[in-house]
Protein backbone atom coordinates (compact mmCIF):
# COMPACT_ATOMS: atom_id res chain seq x y z
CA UNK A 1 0.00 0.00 0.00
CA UNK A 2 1.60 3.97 -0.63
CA UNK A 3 2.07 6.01 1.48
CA UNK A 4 0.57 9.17 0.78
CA UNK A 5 0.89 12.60 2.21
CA UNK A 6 -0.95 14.00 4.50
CA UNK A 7 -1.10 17.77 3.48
CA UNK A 8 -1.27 17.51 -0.34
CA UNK A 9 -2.01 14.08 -0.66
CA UNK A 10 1.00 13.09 -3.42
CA UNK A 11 2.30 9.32 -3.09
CA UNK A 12 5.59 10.20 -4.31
CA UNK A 13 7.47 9.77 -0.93
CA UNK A 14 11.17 9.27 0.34
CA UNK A 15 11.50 7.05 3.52
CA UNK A 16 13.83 8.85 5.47
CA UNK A 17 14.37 6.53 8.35
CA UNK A 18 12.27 4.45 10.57
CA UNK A 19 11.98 4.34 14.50
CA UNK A 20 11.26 1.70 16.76
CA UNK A 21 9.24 1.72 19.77
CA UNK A 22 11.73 1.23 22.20
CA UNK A 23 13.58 3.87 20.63
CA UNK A 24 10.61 6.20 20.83
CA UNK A 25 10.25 5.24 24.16
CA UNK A 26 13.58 5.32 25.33
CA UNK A 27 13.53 9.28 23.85
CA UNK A 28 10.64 10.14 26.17
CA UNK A 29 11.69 8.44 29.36
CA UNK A 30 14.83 11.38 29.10
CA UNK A 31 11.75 13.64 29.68
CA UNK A 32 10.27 11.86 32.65
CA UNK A 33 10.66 9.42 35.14
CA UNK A 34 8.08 7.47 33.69
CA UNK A 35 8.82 4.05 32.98
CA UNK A 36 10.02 3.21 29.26
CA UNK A 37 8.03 0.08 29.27
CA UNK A 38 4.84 2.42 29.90
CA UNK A 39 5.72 4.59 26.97
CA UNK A 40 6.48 1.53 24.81
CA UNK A 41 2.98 -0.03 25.64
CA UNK A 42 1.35 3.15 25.13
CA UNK A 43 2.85 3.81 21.56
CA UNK A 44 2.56 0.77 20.27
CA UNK A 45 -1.05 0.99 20.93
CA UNK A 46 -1.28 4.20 18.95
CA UNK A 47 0.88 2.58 16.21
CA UNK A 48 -0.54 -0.49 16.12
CA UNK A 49 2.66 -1.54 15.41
CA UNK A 50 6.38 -2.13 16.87
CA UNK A 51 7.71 0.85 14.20
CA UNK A 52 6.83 3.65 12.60
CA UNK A 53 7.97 5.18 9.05
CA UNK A 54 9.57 9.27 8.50
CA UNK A 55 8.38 9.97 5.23
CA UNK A 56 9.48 13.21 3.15
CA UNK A 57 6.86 14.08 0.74
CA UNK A 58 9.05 15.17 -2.72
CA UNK A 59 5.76 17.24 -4.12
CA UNK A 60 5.59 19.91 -0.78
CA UNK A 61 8.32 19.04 1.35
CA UNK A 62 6.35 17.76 4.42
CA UNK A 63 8.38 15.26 6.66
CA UNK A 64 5.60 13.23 7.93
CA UNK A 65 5.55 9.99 10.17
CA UNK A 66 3.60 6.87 9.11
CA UNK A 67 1.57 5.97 10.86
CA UNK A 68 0.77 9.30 11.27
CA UNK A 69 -1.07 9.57 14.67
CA UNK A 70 -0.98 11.79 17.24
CA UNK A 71 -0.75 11.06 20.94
CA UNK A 72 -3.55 10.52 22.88
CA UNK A 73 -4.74 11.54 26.38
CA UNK A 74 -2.66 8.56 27.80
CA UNK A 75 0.04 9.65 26.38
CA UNK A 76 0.20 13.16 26.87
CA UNK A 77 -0.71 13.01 30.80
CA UNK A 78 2.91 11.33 31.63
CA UNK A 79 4.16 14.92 30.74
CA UNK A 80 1.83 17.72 31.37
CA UNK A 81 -0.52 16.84 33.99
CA UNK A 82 1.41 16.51 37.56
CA UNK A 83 3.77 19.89 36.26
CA UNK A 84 4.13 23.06 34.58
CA UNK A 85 6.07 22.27 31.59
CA UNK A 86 5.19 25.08 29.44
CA UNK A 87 7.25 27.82 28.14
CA UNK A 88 7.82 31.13 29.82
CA UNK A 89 8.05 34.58 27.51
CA UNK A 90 9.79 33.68 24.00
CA UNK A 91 10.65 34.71 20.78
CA UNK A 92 7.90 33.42 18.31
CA UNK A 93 4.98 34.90 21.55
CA UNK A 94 6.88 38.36 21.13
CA UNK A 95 7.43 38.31 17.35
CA UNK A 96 3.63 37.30 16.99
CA UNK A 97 2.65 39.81 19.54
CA UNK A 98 4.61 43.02 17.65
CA UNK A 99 2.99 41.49 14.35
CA UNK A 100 -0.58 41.89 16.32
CA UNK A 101 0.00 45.20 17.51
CA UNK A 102 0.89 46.30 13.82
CA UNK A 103 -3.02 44.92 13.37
CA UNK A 104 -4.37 48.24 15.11
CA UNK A 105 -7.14 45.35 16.72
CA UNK A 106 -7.09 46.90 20.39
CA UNK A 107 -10.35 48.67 21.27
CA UNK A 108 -12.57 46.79 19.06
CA UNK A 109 -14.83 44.91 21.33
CA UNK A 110 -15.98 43.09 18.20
CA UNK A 111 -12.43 41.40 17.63
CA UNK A 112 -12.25 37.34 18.56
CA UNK A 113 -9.14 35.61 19.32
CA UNK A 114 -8.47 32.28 19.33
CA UNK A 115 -5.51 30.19 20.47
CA UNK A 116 -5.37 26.48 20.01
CA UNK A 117 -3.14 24.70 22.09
CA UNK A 118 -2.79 27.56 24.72
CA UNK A 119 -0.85 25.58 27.71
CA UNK A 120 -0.93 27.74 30.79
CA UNK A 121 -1.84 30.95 29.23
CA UNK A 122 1.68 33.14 29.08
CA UNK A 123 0.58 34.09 25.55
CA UNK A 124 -2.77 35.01 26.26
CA UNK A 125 -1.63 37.04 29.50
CA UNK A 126 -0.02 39.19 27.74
CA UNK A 127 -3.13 39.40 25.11
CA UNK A 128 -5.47 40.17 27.78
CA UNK A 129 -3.64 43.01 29.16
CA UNK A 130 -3.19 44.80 25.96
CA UNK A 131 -4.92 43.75 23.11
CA UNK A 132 -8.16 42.47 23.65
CA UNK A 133 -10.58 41.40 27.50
CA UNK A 134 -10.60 37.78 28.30
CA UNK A 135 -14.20 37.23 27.16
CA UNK A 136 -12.82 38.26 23.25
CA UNK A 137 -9.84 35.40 24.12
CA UNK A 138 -10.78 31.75 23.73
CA UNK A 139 -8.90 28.90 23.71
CA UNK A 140 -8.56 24.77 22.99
CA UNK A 141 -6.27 22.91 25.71
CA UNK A 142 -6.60 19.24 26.11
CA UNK A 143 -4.51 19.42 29.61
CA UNK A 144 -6.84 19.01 32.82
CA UNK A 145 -3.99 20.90 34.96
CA UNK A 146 -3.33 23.72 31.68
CA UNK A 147 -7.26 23.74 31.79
CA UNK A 148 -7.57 24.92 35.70
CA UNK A 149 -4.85 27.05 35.49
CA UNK A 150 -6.25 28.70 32.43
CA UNK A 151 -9.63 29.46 34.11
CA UNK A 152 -7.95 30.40 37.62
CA UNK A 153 -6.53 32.77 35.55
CA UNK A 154 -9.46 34.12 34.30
CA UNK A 155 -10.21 32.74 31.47
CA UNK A 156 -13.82 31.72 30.96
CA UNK A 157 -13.88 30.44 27.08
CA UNK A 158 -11.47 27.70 27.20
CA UNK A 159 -12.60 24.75 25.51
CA UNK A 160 -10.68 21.05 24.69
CA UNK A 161 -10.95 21.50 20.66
CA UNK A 162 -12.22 23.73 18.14
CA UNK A 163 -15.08 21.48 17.57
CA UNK A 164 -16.25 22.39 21.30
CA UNK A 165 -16.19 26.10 20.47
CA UNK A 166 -18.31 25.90 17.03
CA UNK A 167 -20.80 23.81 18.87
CA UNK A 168 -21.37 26.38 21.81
CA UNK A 169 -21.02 29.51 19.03
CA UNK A 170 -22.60 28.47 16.08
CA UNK A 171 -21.28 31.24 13.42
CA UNK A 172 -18.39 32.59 15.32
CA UNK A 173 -15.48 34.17 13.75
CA UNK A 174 -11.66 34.98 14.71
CA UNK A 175 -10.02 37.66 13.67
CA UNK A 176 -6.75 36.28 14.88
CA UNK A 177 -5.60 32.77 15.31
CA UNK A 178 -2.23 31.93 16.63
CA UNK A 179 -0.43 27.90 17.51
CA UNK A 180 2.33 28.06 18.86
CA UNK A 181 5.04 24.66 18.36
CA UNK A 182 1.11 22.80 18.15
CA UNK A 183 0.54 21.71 14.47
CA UNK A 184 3.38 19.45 14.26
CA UNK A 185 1.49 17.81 17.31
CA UNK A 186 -1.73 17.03 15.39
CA UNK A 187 -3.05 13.99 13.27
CA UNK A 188 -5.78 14.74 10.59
CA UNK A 189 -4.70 17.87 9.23
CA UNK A 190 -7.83 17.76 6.78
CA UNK A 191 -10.32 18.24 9.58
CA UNK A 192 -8.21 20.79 11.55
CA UNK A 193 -7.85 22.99 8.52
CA UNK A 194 -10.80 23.01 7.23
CA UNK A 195 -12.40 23.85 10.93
CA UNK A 196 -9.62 26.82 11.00
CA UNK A 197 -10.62 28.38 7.50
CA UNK A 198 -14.46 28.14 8.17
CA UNK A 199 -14.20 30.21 11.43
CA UNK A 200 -11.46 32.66 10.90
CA UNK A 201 -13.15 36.23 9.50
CA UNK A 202 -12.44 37.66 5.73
CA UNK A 203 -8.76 39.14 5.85
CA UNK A 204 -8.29 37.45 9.04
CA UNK A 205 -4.66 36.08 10.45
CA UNK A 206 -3.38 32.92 11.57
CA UNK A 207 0.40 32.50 13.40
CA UNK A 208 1.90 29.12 13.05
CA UNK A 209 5.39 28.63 14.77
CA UNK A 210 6.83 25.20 14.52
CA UNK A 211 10.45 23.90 15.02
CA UNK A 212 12.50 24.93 12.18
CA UNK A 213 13.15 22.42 9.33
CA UNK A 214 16.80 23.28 8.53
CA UNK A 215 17.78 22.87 12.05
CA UNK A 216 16.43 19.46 12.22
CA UNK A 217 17.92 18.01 8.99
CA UNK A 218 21.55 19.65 10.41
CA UNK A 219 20.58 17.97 13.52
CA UNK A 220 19.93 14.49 11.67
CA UNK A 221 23.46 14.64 9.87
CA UNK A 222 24.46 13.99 13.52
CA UNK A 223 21.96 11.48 14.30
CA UNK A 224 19.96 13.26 16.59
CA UNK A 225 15.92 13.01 15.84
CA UNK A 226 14.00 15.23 17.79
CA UNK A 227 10.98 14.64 15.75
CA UNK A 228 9.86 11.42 17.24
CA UNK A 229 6.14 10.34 16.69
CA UNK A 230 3.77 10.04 18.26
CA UNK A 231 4.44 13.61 19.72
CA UNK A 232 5.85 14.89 16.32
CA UNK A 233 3.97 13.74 13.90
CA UNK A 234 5.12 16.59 11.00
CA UNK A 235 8.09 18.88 10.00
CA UNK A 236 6.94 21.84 8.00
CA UNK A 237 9.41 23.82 5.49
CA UNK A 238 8.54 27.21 3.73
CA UNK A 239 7.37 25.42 0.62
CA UNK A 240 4.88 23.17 2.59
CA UNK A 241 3.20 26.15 4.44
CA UNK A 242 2.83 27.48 0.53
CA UNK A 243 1.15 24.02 0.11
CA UNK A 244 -1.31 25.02 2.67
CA UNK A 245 -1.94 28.40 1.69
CA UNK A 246 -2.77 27.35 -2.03
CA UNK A 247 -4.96 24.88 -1.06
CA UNK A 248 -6.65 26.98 1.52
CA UNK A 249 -7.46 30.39 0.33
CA UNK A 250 -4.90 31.71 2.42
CA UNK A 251 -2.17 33.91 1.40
CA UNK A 252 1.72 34.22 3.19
CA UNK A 253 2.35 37.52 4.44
CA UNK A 254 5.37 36.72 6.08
CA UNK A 255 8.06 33.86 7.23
CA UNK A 256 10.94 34.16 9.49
CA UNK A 257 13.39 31.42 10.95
CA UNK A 258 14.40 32.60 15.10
CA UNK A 259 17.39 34.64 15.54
CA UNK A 260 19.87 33.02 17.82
CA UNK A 261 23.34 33.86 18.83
CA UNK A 262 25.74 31.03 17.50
CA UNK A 263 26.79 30.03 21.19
CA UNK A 264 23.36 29.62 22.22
CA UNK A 265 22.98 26.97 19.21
CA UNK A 266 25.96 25.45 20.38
CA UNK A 267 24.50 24.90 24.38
CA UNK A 268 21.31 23.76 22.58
CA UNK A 269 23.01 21.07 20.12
CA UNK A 270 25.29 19.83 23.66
CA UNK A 271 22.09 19.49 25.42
CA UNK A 272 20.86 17.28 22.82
CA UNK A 273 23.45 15.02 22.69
CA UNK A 274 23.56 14.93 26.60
CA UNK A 275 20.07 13.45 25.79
CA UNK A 276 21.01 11.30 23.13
CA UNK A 277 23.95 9.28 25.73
CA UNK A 278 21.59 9.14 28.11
CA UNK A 279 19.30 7.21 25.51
CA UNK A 280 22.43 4.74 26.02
CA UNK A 281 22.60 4.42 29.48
CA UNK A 282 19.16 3.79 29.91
CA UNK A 283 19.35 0.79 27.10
CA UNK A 284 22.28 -0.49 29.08
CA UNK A 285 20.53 0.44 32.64
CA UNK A 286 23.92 2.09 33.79
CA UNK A 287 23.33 4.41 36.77
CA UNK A 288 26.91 5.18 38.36
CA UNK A 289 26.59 8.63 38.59
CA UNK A 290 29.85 9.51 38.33
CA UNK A 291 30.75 6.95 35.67
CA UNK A 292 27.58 8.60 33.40
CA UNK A 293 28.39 11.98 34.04
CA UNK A 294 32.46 11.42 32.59
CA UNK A 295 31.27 9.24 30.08
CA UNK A 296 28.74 12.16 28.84
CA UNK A 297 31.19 14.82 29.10
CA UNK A 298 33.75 12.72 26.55
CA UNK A 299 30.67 11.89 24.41
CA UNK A 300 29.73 15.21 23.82
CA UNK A 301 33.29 16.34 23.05
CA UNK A 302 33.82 13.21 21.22
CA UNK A 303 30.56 14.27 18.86
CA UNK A 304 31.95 18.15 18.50
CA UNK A 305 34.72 16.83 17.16
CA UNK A 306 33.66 14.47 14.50
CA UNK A 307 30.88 16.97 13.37
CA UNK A 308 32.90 20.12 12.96
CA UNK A 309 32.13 20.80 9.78
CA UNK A 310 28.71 20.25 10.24
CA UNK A 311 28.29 22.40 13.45
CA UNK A 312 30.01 25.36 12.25
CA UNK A 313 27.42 25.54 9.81
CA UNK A 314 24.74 26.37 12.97
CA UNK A 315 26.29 30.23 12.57
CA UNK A 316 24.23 30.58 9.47
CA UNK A 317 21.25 32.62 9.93
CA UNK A 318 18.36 29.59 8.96
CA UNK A 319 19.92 27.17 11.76
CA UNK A 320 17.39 29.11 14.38
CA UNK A 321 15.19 26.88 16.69
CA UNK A 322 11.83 27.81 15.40
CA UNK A 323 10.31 29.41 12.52
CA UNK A 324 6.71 31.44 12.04
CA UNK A 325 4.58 31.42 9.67
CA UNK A 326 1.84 34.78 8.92
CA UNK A 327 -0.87 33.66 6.93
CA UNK A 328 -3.91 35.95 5.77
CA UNK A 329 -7.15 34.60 4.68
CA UNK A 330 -8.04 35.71 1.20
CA UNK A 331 -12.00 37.69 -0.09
CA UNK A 332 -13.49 34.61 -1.70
């Protein structure tokens, strides 16, 4: 059977690598102390299957995991619900937030906003001080803890998907829709897009920020996947987003990859490969402290070394973290 894309539906696709469960698992036990053979049950449950496929799509770009399906509730609880493990204040919240200001929407009490995957709020803090009260601000958040602390915060329109919100406001519109590091998260990409479009306004905005492609693929000359379904399911390029505008009445008003000092892309590539010798030591269930934390010190020296080339490339301007997306809905 093909394998066909997920965003513009083309069957003319590269396999890039594949992953195993315990690999997958053995990447998100470095984020918890949650057993790897819970996260191994859990995904292959989702996967119905021991492995799972990275697919690059060679008509729009989009890297793309196969199976592709998202994590559930199960899943996502053994990171979010005991602990707040959501950003504070960052670049693609104030870049997004300038680009609203520019939007001259503050002191229109008909404006709507709309954030999907909202966390804890810091975004929409900042929103509801200056832009617009929290009964214009509403927001999806799957997250029983992000949910409380949402509403404790004051927000009363916080729903657990979009579908919710059309349900309780038949006809709404949103003049502003933001996800922030959210859409690489999600499985059927048909559905979500098409509920976006139908309730964002004429000439209305959506702000997409998602890890940045070129960063990854420099990352993968190394052998370090971050992208690792079932929490990333998609990696999205300039030319896919252009995939999505064309096939969604939507037009690009600007794309920009994160700024970031070269020595702060160096602490961020020695972090990762911290992670990816601890994926070692918990295959080999070592646990002399001492012993891991040499070993991981040489490792990571061992890696610079080997990879020079490749990480003096991270200077370049495109090697940010994250990149955003502006996107404009078009008069039909």
């Amino acid at each position: 059977m093909n394998t066909e894309c997920p965003l513009c539906k083309n069957n003319e696709i590269d396999l890039l690598y594949t992953i195993s469960s315990e690999k997958a698992a053995r990447h998100f036990k470095n984020l918890t102390d949650i057993p790897t053979d819970k996260f191994k049950k859990i995904i292959e449950n989702l996967w119905k299957s021991k492995a799972s496929n990275i697919n690059k799509c060679n008509k729009c770009n989009l890297v793309f995991s196969s199976p592709f399906v998202a994590g559930d509730n199960n899943f996502y609880s053994l990171f979010y619900d005991n602990f707040d493990n959501y950003p504070f204040w960052k670049w693609d919240f104030e870049e997004t937030f300038d680009k609203l200001k520019k939007l001259n929407l503050k002191d229109n009490s008909q404006i709507r906003i709309l954030e999907i995957g909202s966390g804890n709020g810091v975004f929409l803090n900042k929103l509801a001080k200056e832009v617009a009260s929290n009964e214009q601000i509403f927001c999806t958040e799957s997250s029983e803890y992000c949910i409380k602390e949402l509403r404790r915060k004051g927000f009363n329109n916080v729903y657990t998907d979009l579908s919710k919100i059309m349900e309780n406001s038949e006809g709404i519109k949103f003049d502003a829709i933001f996800m922030f590091q959210v859409l690489e998260h999600l499985d059927q990409l048909d559905y979500l897009l098409n509920q976006i479009i139908d309730c964002l306004s004429f000439c209305g905005d959506i702000f997409i920020t998602v890890p940045n492609n070129y960063q990854r693929e420099l990352y993968e000359r190394m052998k370090i996947y971050e992208d690792i379904p079932p929490m990333h399911l998609s990696r999205w390029s300039l030319k896919s987003f252009q995939t999505l505008a064309n096939n969604n009445n939507l037009n690009i008003i600007d794309y920009k990859i994160e700024p970031q000092k070269y020595f702060s892309k160096l602490f961020r590539l020695a972090f990762f490969l911290s992670k990816q010798c601890n994926n070692r030591f918990i295959y080999f269930k070592i646990k002399n402290k001492i012993f891991v934390k040499l070993i991981r010190t040489l490792y990571i020296v061992y890696k610079f070394i080997i990879n020079i080339k490749t990480i003096f490339l991270l200077h370049r301007k495109i090697y940010g973290t994250s990149s955003l997306v502006h996107l404009r809905k078009l008069n039909e």
